[in-house]
C-alpha atoms as a PDB file:
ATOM      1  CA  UNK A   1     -23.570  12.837  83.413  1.00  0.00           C
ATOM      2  CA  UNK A   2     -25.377  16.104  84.716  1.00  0.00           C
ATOM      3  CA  UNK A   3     -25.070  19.306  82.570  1.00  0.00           C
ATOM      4  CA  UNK A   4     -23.049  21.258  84.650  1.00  0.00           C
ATOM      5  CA  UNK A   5     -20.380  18.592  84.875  1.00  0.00           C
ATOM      6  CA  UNK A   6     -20.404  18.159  81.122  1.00  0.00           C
ATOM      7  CA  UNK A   7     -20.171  21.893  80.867  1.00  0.00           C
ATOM      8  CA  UNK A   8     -17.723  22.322  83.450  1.00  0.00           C
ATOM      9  CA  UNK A   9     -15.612  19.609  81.778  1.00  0.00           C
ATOM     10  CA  UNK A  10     -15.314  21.120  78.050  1.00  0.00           C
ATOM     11  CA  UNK A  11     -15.984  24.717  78.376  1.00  0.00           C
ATOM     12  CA  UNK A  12     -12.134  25.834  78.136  1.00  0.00           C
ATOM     13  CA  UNK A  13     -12.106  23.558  75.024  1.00  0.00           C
ATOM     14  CA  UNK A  14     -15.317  25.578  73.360  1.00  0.00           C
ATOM     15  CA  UNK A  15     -13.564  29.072  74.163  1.00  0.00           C
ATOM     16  CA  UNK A  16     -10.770  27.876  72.330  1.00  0.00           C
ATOM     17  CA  UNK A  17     -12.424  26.151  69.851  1.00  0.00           C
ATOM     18  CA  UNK A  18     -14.650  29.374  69.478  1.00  0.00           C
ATOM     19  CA  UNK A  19     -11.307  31.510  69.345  1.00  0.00           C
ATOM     20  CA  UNK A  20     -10.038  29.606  66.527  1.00  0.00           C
ATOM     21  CA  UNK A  21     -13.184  30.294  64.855  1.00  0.00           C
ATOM     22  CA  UNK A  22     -13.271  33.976  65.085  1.00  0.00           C
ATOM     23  CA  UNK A  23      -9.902  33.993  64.150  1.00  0.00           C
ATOM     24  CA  UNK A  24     -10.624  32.198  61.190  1.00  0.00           C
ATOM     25  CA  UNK A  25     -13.629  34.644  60.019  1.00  0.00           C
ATOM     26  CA  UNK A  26     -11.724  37.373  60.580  1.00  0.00           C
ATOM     27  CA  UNK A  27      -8.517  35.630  57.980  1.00  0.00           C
ATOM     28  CA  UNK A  28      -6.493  36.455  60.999  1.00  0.00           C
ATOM     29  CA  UNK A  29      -5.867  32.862  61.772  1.00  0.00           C
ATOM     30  CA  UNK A  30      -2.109  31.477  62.026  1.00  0.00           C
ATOM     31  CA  UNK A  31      -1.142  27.995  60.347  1.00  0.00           C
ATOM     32  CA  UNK A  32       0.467  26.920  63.584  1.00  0.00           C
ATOM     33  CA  UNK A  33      -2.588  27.699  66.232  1.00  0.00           C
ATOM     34  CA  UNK A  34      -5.077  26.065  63.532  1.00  0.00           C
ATOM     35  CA  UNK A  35      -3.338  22.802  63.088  1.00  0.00           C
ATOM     36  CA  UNK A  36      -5.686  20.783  65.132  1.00  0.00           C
ATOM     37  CA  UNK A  37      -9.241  22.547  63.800  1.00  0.00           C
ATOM     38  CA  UNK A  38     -10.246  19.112  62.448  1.00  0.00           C
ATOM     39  CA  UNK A  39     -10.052  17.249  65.375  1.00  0.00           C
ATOM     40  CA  UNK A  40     -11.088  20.182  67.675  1.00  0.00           C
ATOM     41  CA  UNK A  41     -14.560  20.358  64.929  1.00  0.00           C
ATOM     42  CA  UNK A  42     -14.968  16.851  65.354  1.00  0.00           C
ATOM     43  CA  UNK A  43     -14.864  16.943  69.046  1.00  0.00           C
ATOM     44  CA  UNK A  44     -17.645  20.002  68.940  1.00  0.00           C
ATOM     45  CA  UNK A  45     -19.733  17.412  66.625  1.00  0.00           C
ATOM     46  CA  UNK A  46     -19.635  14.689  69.299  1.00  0.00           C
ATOM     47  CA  UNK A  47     -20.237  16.733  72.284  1.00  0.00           C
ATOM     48  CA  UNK A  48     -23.363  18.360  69.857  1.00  0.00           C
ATOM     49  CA  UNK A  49     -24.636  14.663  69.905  1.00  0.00           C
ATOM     50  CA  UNK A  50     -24.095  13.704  73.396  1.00  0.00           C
ATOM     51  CA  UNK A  51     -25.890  16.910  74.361  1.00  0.00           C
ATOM     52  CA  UNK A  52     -28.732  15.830  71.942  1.00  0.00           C
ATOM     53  CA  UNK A  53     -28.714  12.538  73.057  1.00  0.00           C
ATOM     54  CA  UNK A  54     -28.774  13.238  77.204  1.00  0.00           C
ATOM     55  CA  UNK A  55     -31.755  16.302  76.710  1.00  0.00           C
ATOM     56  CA  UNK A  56     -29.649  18.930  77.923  1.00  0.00           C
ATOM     57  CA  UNK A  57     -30.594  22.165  77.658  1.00  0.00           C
ATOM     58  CA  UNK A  58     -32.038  23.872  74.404  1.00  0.00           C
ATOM     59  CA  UNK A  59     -29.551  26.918  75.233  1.00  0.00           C
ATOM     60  CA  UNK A  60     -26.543  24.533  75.445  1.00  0.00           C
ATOM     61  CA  UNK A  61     -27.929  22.448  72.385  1.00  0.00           C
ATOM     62  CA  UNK A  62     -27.872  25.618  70.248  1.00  0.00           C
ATOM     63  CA  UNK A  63     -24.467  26.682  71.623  1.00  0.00           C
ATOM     64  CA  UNK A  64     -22.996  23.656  70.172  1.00  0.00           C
ATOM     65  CA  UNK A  65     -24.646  23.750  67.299  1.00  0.00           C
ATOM     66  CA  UNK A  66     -23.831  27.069  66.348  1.00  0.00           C
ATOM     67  CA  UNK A  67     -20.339  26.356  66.544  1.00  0.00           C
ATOM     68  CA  UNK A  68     -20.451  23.194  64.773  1.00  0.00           C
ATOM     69  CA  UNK A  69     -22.647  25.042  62.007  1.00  0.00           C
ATOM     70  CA  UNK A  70     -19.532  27.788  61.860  1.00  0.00           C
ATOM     71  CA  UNK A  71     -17.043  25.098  62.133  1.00  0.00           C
ATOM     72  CA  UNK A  72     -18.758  23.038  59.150  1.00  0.00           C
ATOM     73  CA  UNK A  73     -18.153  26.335  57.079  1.00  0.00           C
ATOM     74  CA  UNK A  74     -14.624  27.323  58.045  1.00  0.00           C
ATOM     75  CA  UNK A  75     -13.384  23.097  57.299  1.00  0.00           C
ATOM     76  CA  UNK A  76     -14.816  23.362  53.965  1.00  0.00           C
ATOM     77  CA  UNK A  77     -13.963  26.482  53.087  1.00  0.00           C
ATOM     78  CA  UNK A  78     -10.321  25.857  53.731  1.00  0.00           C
ATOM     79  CA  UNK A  79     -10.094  23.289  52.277  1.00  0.00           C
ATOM     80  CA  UNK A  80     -11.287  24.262  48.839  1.00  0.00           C
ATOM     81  CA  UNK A  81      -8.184  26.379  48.919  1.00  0.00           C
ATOM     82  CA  UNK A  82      -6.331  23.680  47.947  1.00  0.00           C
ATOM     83  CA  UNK A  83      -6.499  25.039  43.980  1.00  0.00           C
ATOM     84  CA  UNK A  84      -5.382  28.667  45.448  1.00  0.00           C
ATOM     85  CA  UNK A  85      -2.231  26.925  47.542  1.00  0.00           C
ATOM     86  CA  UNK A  86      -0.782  25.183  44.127  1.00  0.00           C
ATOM     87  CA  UNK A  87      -1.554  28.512  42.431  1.00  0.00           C
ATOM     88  CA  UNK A  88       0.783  29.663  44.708  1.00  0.00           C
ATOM     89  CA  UNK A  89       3.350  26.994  44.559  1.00  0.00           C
ATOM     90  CA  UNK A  90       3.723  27.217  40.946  1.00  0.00           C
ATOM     91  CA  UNK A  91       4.270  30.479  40.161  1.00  0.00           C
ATOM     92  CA  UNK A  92       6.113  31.223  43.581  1.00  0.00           C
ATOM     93  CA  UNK A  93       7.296  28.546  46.191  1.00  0.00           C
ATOM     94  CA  UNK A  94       8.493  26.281  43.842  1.00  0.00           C
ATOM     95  CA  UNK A  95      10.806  28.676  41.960  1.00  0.00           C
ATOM     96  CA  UNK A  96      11.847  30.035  45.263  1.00  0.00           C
ATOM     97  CA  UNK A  97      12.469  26.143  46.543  1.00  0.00           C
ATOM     98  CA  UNK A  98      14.681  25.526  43.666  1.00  0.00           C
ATOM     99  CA  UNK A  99      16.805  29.138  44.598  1.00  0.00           C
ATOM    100  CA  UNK A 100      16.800  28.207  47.820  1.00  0.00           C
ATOM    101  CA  UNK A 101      18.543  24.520  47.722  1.00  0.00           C
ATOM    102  CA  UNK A 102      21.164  26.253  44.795  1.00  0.00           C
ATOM    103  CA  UNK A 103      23.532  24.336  46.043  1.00  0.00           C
ATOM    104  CA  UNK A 104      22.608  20.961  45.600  1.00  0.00           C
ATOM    105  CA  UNK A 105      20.647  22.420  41.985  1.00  0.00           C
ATOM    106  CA  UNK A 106      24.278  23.592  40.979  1.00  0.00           C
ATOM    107  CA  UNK A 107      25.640  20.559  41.597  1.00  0.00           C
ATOM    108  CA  UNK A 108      23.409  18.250  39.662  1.00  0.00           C
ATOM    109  CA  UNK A 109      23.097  20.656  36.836  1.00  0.00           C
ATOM    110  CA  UNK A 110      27.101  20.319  36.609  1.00  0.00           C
ATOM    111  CA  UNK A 111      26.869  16.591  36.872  1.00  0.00           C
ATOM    112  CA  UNK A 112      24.043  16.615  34.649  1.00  0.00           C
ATOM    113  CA  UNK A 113      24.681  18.749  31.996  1.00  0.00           C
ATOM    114  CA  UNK A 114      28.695  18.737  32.117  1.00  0.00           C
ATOM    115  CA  UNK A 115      28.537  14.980  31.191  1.00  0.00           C
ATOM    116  CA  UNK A 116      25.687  15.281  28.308  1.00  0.00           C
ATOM    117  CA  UNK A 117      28.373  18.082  26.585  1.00  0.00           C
ATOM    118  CA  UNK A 118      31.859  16.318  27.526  1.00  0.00           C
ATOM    119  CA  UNK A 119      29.940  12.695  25.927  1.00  0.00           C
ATOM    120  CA  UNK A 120      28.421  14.778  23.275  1.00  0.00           C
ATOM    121  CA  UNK A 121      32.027  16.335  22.306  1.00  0.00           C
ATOM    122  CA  UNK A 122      34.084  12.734  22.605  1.00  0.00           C
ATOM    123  CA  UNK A 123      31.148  10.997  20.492  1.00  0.00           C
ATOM    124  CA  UNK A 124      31.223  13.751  17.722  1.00  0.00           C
ATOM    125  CA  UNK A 125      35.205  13.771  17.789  1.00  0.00           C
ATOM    126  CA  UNK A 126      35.744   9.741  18.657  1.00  0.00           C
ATOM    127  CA  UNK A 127      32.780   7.796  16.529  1.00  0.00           C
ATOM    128  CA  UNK A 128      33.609   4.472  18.169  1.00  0.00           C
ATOM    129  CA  UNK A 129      32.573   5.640  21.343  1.00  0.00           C
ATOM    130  CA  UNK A 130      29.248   5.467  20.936  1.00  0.00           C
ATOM    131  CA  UNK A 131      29.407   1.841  20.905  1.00  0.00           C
ATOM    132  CA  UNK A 132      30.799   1.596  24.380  1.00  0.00           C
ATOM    133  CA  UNK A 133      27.077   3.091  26.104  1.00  0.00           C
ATOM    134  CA  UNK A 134      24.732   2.171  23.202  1.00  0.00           C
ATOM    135  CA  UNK A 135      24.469  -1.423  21.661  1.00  0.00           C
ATOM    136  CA  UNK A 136      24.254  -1.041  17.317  1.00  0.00           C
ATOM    137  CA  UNK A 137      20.999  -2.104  16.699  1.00  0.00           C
ATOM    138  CA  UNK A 138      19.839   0.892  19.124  1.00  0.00           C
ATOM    139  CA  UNK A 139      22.274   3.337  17.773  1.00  0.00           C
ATOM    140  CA  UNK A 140      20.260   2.153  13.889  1.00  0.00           C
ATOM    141  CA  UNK A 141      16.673   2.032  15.633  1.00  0.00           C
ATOM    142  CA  UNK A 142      18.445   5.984  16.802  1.00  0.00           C
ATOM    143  CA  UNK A 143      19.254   6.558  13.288  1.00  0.00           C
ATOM    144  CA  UNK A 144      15.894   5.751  11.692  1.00  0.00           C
ATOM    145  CA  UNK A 145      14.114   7.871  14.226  1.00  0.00           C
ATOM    146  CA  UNK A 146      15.837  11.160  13.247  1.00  0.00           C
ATOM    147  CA  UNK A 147      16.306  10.488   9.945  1.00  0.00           C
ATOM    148  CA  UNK A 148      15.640  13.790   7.961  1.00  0.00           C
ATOM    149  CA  UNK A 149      13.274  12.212   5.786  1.00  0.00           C
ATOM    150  CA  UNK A 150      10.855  10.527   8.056  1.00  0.00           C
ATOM    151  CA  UNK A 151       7.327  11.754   8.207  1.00  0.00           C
ATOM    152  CA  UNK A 152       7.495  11.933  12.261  1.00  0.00           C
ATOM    153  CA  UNK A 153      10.819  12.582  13.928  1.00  0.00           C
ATOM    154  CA  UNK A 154      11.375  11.031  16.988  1.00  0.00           C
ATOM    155  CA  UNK A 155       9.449   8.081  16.899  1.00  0.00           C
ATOM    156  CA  UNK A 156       9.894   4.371  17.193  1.00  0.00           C
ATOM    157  CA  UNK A 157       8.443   3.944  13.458  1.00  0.00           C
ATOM    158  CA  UNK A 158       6.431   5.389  11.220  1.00  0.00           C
ATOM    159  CA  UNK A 159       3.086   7.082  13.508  1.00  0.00           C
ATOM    160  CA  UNK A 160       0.266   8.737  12.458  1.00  0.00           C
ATOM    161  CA  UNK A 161      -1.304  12.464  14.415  1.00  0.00           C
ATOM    162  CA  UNK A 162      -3.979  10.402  15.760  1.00  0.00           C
ATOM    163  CA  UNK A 163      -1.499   8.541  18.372  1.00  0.00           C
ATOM    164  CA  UNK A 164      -0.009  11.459  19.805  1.00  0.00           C
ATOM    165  CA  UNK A 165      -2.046  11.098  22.423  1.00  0.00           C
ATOM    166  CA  UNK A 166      -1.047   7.642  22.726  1.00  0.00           C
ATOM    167  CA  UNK A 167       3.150   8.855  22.879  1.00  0.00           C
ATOM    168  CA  UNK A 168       1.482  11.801  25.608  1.00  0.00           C
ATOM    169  CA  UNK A 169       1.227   9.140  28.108  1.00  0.00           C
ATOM    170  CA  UNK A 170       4.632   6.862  27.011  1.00  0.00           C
ATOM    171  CA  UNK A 171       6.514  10.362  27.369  1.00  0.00           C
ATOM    172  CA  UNK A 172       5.023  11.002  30.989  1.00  0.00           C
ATOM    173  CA  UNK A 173       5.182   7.677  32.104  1.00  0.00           C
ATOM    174  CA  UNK A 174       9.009   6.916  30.691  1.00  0.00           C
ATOM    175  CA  UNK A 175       9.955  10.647  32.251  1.00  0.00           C
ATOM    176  CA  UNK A 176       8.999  10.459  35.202  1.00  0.00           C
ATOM    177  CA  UNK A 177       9.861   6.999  36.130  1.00  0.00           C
ATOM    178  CA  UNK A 178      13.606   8.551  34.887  1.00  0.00           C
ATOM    179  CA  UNK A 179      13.350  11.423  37.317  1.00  0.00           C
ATOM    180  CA  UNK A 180      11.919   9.584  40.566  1.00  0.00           C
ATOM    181  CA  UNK A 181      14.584   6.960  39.347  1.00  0.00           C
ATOM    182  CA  UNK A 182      16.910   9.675  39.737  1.00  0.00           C
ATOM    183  CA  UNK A 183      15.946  11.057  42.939  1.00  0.00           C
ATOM    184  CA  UNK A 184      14.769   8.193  45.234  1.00  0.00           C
ATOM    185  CA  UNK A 185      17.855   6.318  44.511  1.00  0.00           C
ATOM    186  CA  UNK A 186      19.536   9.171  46.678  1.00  0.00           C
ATOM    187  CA  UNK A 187      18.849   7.369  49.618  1.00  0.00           C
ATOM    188  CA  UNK A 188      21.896   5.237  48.787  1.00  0.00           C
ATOM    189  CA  UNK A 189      23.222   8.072  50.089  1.00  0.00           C
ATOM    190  CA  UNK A 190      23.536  10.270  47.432  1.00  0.00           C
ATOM    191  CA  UNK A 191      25.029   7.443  45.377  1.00  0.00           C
ATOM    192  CA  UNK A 192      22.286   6.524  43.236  1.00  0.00           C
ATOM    193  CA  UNK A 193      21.242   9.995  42.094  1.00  0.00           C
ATOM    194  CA  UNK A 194      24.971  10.830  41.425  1.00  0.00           C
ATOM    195  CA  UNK A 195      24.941   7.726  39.533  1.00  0.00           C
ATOM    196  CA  UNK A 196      21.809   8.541  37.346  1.00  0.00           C
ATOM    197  CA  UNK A 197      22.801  12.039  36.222  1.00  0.00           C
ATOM    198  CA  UNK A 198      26.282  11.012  34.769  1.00  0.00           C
ATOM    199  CA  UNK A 199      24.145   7.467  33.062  1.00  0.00           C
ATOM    200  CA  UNK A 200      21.660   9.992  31.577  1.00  0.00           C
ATOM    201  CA  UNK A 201      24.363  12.835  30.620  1.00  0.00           C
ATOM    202  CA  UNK A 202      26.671  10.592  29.157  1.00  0.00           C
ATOM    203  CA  UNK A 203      23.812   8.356  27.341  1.00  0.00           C
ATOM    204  CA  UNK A 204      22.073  11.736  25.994  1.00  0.00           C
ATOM    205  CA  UNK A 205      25.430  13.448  25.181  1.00  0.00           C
ATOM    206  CA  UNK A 206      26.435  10.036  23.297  1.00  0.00           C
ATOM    207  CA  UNK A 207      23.467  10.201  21.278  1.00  0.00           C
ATOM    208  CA  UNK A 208      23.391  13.725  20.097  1.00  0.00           C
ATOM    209  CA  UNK A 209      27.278  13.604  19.362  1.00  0.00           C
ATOM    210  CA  UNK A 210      26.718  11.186  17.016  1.00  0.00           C
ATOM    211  CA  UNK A 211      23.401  11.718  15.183  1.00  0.00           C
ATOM    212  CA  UNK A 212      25.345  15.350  14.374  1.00  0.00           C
ATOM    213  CA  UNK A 213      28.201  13.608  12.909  1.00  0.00           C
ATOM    214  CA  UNK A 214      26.447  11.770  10.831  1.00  0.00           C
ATOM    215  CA  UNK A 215      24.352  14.457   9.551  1.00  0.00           C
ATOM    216  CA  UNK A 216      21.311  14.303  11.938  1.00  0.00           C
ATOM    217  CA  UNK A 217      21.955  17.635  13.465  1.00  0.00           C
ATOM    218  CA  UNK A 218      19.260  19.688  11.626  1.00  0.00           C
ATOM    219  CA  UNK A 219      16.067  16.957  12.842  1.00  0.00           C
ATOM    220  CA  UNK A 220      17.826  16.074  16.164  1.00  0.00           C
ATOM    221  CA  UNK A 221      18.721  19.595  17.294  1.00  0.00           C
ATOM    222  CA  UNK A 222      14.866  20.706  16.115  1.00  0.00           C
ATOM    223  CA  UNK A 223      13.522  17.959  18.095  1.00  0.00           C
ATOM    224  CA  UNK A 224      14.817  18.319  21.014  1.00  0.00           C
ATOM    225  CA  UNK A 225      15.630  22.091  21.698  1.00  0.00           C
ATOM    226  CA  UNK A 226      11.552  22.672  22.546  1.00  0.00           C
ATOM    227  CA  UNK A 227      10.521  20.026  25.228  1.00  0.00           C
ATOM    228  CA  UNK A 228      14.350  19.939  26.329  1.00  0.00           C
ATOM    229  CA  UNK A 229      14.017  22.888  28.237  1.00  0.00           C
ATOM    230  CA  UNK A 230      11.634  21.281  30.308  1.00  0.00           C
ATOM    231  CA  UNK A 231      13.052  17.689  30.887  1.00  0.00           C
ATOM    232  CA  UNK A 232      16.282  18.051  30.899  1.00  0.00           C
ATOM    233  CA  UNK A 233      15.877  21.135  33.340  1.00  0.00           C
ATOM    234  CA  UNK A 234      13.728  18.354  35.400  1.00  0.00           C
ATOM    235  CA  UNK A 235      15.869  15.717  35.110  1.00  0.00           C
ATOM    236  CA  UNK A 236      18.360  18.058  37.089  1.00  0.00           C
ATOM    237  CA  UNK A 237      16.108  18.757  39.607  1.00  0.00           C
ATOM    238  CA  UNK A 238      15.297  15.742  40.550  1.00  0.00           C
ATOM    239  CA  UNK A 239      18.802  14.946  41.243  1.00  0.00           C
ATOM    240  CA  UNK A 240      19.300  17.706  42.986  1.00  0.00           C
ATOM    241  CA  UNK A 241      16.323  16.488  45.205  1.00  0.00           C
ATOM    242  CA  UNK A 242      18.130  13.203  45.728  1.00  0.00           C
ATOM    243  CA  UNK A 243      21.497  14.829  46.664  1.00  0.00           C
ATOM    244  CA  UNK A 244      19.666  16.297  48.957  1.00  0.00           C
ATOM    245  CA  UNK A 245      18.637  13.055  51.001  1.00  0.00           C
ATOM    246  CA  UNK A 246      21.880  11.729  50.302  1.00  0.00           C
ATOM    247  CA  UNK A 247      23.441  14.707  52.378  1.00  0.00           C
ATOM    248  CA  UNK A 248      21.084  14.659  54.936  1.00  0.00           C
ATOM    249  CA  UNK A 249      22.415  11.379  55.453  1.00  0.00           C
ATOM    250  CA  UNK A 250      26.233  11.385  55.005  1.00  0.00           C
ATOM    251  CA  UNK A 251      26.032  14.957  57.313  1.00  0.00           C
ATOM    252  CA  UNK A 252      23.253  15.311  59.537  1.00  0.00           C
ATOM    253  CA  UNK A 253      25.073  17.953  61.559  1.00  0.00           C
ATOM    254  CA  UNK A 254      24.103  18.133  65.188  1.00  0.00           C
ATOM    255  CA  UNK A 255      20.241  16.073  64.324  1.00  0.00           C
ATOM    256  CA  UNK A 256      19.864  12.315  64.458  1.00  0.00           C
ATOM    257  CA  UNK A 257      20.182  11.289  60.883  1.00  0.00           C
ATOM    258  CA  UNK A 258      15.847  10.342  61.112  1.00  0.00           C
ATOM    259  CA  UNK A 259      15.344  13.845  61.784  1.00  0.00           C
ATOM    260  CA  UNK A 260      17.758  15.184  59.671  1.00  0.00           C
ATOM    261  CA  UNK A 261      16.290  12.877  56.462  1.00  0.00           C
ATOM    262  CA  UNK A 262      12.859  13.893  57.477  1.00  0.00           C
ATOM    263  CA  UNK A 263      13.382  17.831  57.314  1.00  0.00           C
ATOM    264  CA  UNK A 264      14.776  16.673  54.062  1.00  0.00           C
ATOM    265  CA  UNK A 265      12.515  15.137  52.400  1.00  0.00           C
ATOM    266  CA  UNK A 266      10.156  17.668  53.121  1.00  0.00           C
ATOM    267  CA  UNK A 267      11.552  19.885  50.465  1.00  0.00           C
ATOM    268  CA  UNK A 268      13.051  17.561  48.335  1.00  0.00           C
ATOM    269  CA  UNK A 269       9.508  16.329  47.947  1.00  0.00           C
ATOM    270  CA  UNK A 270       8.391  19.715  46.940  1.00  0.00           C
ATOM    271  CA  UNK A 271      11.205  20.093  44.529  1.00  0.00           C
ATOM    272  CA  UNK A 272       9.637  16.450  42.755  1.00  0.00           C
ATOM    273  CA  UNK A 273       6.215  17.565  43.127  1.00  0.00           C
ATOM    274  CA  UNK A 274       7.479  20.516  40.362  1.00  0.00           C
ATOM    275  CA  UNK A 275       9.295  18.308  38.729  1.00  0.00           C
ATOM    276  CA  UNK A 276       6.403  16.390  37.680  1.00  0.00           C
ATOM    277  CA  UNK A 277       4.860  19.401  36.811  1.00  0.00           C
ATOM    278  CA  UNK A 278       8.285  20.236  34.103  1.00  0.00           C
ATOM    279  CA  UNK A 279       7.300  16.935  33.155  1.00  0.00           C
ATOM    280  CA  UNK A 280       3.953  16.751  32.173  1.00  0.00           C
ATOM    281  CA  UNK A 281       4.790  19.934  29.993  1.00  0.00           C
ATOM    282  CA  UNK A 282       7.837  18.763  28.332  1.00  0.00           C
ATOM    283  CA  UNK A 283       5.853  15.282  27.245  1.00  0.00           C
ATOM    284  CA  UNK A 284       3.098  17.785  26.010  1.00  0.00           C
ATOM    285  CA  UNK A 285       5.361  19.606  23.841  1.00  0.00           C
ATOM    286  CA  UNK A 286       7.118  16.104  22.879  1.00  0.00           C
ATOM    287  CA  UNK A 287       4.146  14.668  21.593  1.00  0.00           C
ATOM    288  CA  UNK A 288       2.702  17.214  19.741  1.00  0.00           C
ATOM    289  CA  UNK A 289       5.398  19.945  18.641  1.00  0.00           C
ATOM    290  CA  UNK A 290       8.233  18.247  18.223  1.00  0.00           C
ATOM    291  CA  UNK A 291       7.809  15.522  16.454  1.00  0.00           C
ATOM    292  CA  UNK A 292       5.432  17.102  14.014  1.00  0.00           C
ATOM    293  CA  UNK A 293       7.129  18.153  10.206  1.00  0.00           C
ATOM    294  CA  UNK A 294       4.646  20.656   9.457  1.00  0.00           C
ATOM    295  CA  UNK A 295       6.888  23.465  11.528  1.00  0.00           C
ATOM    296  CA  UNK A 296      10.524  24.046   9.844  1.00  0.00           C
ATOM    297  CA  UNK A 297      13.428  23.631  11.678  1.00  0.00           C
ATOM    298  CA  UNK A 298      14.138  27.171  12.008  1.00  0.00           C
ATOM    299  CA  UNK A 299      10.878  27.938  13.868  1.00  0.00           C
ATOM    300  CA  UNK A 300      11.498  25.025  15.880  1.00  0.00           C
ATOM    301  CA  UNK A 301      15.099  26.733  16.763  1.00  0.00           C
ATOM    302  CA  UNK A 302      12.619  30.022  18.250  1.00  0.00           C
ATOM    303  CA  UNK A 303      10.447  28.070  19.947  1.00  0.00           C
ATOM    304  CA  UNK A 304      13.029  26.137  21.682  1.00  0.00           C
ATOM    305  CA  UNK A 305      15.250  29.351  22.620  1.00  0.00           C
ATOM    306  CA  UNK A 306      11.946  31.581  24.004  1.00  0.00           C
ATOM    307  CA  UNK A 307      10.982  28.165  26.481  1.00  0.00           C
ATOM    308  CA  UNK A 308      15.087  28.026  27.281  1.00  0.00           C
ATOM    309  CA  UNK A 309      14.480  31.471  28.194  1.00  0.00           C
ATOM    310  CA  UNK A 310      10.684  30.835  30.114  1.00  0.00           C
ATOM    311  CA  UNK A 311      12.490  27.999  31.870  1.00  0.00           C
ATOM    312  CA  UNK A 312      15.303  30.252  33.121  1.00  0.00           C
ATOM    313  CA  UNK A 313      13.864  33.433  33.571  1.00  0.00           C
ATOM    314  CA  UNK A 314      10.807  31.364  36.055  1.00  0.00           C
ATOM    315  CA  UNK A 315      13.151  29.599  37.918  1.00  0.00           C
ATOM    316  CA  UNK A 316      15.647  32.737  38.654  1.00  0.00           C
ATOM    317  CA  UNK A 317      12.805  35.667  38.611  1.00  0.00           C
ATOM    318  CA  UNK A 318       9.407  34.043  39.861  1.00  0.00           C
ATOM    319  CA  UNK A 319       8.210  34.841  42.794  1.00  0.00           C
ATOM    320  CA  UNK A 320      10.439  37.178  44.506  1.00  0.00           C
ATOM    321  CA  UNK A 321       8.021  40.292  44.912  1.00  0.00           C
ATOM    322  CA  UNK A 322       6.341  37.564  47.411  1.00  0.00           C
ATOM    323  CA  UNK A 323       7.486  36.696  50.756  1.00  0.00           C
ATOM    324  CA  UNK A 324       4.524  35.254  52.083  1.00  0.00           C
ATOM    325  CA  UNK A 325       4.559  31.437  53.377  1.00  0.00           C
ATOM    326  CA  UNK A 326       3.694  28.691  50.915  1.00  0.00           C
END
């Protein structure tokens, strides 16, 4: 092919390309109009090689290469801001995400948490009812755990410090197979998730009622109040994130019920995405704060009511001075 066909050919797609790149120098650059730089840098690279390869011109050959040199910078620059966009999703969109979809966060927090303390007030007031969710010998292996005078509370036997680490990864790993449980299961629409917040509220409440009618209160209540504010809070949301699908599903309005499921998803995946991160924080302080003796009960009580209050206070205050896109 002769130079001034190739030329005349691609020349409208190097002034755009060429745009984009100014536009991206300049941090003027719009998410929308940039969408296809990867492909549109490739394309430069390719016509840089054909130009090479035919012995066109050395003005043309440095034209291309130019951009491609520009375009190199701009791909890899942009995409090391990968660190700065969950920056920005963790102390901003996602607190914003979860105000946004209140609705659906309401409702599973009602379904949620109105079980847990209806089971935990029947238990405390009806002993026999434990029975009916919990089999005995895991209602004694229940006991044992918070029994006040074990050396680590909340643990299937008798465990040293040195395998925290080791119940790090069985908290993460049980937790958030309980949460994506919880929220991929709304698919059925809606079904499942509804189903998994009333399982886990009623099985939780059943447990604390009666560990605090035995007596259990003091190591129970300790244990749990610190990392609770983190996975029980995510736990919610990732019903909420299921309800979610199962709407989009049950009342697509006036989209095809693909469409509608697809717009969905898009933030209910967000919405898991911080769960995960509640949940790799609440195993944290499992394994290594709330299980540990050393701390009395009282401090425990603190700790647990300042995250309460970090959990809330993120969730309802973070990130509304900012309005810009995430």
């Amino acid at each position: 092919m002769k130079q001034s066909l190739f030329e005349n050919r691609h020349q409208n797609e190097w002034d755009s390309f060429a745009q984009q790149l100014d536009a991206l120098e300049k941090g003027k650059a719009q998410a929308e109009a940039c969408k296809d730089f990867a492909a549109d840098y490739r394309q430069i690279c390719q016509h840089l090689a054909l130009a090479q390869a035919r012995g066109y011109s050395s003005h043309l050959i440095d034209q291309l290469q130019q951009m491609a040199m520009r375009g190199h910078q701009q791909f890899y620059r942009h995409r090391s801001h990968i660190g700065a966009q969950l920056v920005r999703f963790v102390f901003g969109g996602f607190p914003r995400l979860v105000r946004s979809e209140w609705r659906f966060v309401c409702s599973a927090s009602l379904l949620f948490f109105g079980s847990l303390a209806l089971m935990g007030l029947l238990t405390y007031l009806f002993p026999e009812l434990i029975y009916g969710l919990v089999s005995p010998d895991q209602v004694s292996e229940m006991e044992r755990m918070y029994d006040p005078d074990a050396r680590r509370i909340g643990r299937f036997g008798e465990r040293g410090s040195g395998d925290d680490w080791m119940m790090f990864g069985f908290y993460i790993m049980n937790n958030i197979g309980i949460a994506f449980q919880t929220f991929a299961s709304g698919l059925l629409l809606g079904l499942g998730s509804l189903f998994f917040l009333l399982f886990n509220g009623l099985m939780i409440g059943a447990v604390a009622g009666h560990l605090t009618r035995i007596g259990y209160s003091e190591t129970f209540w300790s244990f749990v109040v610190g990392h609770g504010a983190f996975e029980l809070t995510a736990i919610a949301l990732a019903g909420a994130a299921g309800l979610k699908l199962g709407w989009a599903l049950l009342a697509p309005g006036r989209l095809r019920r693909g469409e509608a499921l697809r717009q969905a998803a898009s933030k209910a995946v967000q919405l898991v995405a911080g769960v995960i991160l509640f949940l790799l924080i609440a195993a944290f302080i499992e394994a290594f704060w709330s299980s540990t003796t050393v701390a009395t009960p009282q401090v425990k009580y603190i700790v647990g009511a300042c995250l309460w209050a970090l959990v809330l206070g993120y969730l309802t205050l973070a990130g509304r001075r900012s309005h810009a896109p995430d």
